[in-house]
C-alpha atoms as a PDB file:
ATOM      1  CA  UNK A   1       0.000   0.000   0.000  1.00  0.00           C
ATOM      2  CA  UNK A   2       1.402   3.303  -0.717  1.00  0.00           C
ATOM      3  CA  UNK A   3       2.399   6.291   1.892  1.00  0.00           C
ATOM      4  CA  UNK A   4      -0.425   8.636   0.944  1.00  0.00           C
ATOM      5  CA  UNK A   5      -3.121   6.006   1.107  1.00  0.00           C
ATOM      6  CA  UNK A   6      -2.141   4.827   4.753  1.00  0.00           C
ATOM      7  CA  UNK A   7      -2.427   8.952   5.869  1.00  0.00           C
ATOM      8  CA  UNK A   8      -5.414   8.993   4.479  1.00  0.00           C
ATOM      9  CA  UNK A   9      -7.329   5.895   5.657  1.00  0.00           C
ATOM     10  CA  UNK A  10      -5.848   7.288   9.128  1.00  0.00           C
ATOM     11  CA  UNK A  11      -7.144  10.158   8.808  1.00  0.00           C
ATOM     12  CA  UNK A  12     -10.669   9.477   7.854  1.00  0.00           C
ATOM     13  CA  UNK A  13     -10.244   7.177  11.209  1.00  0.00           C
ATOM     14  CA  UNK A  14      -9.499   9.761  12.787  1.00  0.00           C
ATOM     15  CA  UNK A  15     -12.374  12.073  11.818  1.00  0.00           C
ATOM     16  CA  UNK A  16     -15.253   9.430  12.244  1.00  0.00           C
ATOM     17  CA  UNK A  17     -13.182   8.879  15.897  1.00  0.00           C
ATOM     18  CA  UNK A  18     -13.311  12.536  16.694  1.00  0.00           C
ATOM     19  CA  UNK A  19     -16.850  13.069  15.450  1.00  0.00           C
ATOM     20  CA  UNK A  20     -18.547  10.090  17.086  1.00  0.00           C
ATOM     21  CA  UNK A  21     -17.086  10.716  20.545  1.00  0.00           C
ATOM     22  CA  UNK A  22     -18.851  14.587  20.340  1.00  0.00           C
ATOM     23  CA  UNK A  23     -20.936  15.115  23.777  1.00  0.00           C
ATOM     24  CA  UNK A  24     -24.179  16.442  23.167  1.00  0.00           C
ATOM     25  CA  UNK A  25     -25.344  19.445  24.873  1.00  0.00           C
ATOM     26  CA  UNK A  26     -28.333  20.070  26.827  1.00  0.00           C
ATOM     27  CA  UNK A  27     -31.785  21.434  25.565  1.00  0.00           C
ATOM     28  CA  UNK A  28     -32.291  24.871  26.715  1.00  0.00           C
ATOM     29  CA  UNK A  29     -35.853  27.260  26.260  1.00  0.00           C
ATOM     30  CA  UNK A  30     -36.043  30.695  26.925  1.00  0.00           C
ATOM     31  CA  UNK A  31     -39.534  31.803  27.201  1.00  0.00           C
ATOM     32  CA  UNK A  32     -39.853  35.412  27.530  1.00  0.00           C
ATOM     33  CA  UNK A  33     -43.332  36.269  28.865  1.00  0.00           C
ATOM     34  CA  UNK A  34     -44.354  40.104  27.285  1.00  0.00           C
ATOM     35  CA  UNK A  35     -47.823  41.748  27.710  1.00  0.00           C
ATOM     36  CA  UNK A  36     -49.954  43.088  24.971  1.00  0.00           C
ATOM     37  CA  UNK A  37     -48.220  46.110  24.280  1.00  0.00           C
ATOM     38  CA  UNK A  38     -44.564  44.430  24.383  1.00  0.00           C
ATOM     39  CA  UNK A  39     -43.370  45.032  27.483  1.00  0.00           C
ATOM     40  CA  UNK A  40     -41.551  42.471  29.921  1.00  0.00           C
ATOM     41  CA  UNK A  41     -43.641  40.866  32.007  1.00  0.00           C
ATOM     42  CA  UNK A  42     -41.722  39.928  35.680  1.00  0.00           C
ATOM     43  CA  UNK A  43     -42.600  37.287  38.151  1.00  0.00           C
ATOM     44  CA  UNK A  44     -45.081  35.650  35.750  1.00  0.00           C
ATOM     45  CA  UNK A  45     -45.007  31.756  36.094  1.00  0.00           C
ATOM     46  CA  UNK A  46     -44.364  29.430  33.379  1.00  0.00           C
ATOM     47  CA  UNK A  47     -44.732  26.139  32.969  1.00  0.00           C
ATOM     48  CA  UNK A  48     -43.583  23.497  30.694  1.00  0.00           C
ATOM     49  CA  UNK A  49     -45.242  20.099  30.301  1.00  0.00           C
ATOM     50  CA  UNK A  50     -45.702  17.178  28.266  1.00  0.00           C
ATOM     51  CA  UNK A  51     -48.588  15.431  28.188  1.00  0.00           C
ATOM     52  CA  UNK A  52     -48.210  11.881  29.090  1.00  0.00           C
ATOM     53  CA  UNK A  53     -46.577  10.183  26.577  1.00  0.00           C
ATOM     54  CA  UNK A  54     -46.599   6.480  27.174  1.00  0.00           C
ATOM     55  CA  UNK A  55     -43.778   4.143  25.100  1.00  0.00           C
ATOM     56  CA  UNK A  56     -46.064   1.391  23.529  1.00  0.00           C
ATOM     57  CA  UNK A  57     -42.955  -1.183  24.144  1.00  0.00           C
ATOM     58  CA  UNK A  58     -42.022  -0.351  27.434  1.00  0.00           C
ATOM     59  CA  UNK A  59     -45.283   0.928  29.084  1.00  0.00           C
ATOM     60  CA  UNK A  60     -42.791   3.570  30.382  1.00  0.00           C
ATOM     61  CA  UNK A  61     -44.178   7.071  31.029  1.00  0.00           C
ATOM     62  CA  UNK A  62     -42.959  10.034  30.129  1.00  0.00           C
ATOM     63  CA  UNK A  63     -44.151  12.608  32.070  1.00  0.00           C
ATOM     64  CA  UNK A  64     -41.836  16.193  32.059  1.00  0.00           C
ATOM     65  CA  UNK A  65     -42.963  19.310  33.716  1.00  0.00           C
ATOM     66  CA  UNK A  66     -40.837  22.050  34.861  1.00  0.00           C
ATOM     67  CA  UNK A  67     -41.750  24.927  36.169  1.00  0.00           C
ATOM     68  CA  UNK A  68     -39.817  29.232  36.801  1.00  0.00           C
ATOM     69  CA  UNK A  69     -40.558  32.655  37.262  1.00  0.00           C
ATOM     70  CA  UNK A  70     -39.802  35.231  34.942  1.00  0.00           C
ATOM     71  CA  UNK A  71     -37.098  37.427  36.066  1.00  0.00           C
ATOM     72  CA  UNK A  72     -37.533  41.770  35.266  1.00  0.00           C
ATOM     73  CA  UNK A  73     -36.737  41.223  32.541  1.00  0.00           C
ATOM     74  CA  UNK A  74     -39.700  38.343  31.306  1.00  0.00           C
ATOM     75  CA  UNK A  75     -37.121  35.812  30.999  1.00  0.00           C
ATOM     76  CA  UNK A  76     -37.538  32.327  32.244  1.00  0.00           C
ATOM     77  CA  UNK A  77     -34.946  29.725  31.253  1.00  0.00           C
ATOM     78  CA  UNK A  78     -35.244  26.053  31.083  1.00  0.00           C
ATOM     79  CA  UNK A  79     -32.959  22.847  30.684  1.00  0.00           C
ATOM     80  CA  UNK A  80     -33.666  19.762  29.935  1.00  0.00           C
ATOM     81  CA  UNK A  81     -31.654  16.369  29.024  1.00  0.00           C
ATOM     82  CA  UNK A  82     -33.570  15.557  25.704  1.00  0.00           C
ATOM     83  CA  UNK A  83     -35.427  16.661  22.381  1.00  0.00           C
ATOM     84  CA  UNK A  84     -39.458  17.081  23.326  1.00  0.00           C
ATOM     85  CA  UNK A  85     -42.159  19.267  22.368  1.00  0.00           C
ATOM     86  CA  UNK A  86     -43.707  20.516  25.518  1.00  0.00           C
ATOM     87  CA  UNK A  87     -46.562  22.660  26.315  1.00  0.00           C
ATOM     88  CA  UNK A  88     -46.141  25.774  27.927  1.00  0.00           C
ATOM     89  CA  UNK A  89     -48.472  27.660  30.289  1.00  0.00           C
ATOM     90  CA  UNK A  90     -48.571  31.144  31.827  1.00  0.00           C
ATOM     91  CA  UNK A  91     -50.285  33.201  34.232  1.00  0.00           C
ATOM     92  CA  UNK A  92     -49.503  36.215  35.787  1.00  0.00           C
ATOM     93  CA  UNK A  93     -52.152  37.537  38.058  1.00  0.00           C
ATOM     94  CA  UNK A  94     -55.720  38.227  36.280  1.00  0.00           C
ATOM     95  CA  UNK A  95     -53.545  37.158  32.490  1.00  0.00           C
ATOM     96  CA  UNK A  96     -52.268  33.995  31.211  1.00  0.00           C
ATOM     97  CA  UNK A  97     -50.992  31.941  27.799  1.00  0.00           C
ATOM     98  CA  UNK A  98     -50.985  28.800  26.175  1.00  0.00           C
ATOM     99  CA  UNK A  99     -48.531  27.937  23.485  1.00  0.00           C
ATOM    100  CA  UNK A 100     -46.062  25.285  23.045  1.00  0.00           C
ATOM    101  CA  UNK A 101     -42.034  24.858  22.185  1.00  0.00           C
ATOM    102  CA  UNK A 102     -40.064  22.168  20.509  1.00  0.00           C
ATOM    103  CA  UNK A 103     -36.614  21.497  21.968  1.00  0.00           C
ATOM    104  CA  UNK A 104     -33.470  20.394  19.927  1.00  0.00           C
ATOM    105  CA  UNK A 105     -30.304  18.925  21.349  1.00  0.00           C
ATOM    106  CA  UNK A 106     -27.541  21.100  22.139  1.00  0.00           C
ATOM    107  CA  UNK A 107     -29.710  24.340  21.229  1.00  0.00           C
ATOM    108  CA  UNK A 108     -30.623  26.673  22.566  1.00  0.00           C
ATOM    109  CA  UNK A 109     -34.611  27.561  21.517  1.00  0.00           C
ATOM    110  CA  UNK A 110     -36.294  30.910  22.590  1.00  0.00           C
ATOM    111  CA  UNK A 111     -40.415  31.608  22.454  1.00  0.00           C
ATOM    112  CA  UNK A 112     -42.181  34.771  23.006  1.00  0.00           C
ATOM    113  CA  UNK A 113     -46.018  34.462  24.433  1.00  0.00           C
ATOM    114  CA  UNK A 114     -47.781  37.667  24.995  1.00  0.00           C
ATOM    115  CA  UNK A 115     -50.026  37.351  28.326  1.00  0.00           C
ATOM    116  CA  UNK A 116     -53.836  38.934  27.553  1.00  0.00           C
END
């Protein structure tokens, strides 16, 4: 086998080496909770849930909820371990909001929901 070859198959072990041992990340949302005109809205509670989601090979149930208050500045940040789409819920006092997110690994997803 020639030189070049060898440095090449190594490399290319190399790369699929490199690239298969890559941690993944946590999911991250950042919900930012606004009212109708656009302004922050602090201290307003959000929730995130899944409805029950039941593996039909396991019988295993996946229920996730988490839940935060928005800081001054309407931000409330979440983590969690894997890809979902989850429901989210807000109130804040005589106001609230329904919407929902979808999660990816290793990203970082932001949602806006305006409180009426």
């Amino acid at each position: 086998m020639k030189p070049y070859l060898i440095l090449i198959c190594l490399a290319f072990i190399g790369l699929i080496t490199v690239s298969s041992c890559k941690k993944t990340k946590d999911c991250e949302a950042i919900i930012t909770v606004v009212d109708t005109l656009g302004r922050p809205v602090a201290a307003a509670k959000v929730v995130l849930r899944q409805d029950s989601v039941v593996n039909p090979q396991t019988g295993v149930r996946a229920d996730i909820f988490d839940e935060e208050f928005t800081t001054s500045n309407g931000e409330a940040i979440f983590k969690f371990k894997w890809e979902a789409v989850l429901n989210v819920e807000v109130t804040s006092l005589t106001t609230s909001a329904k919407d929902y997110i979808r999660l990816e690994q290793s990203e970082t997803v932001r949602k806006t929901v305006t409180v009426k």
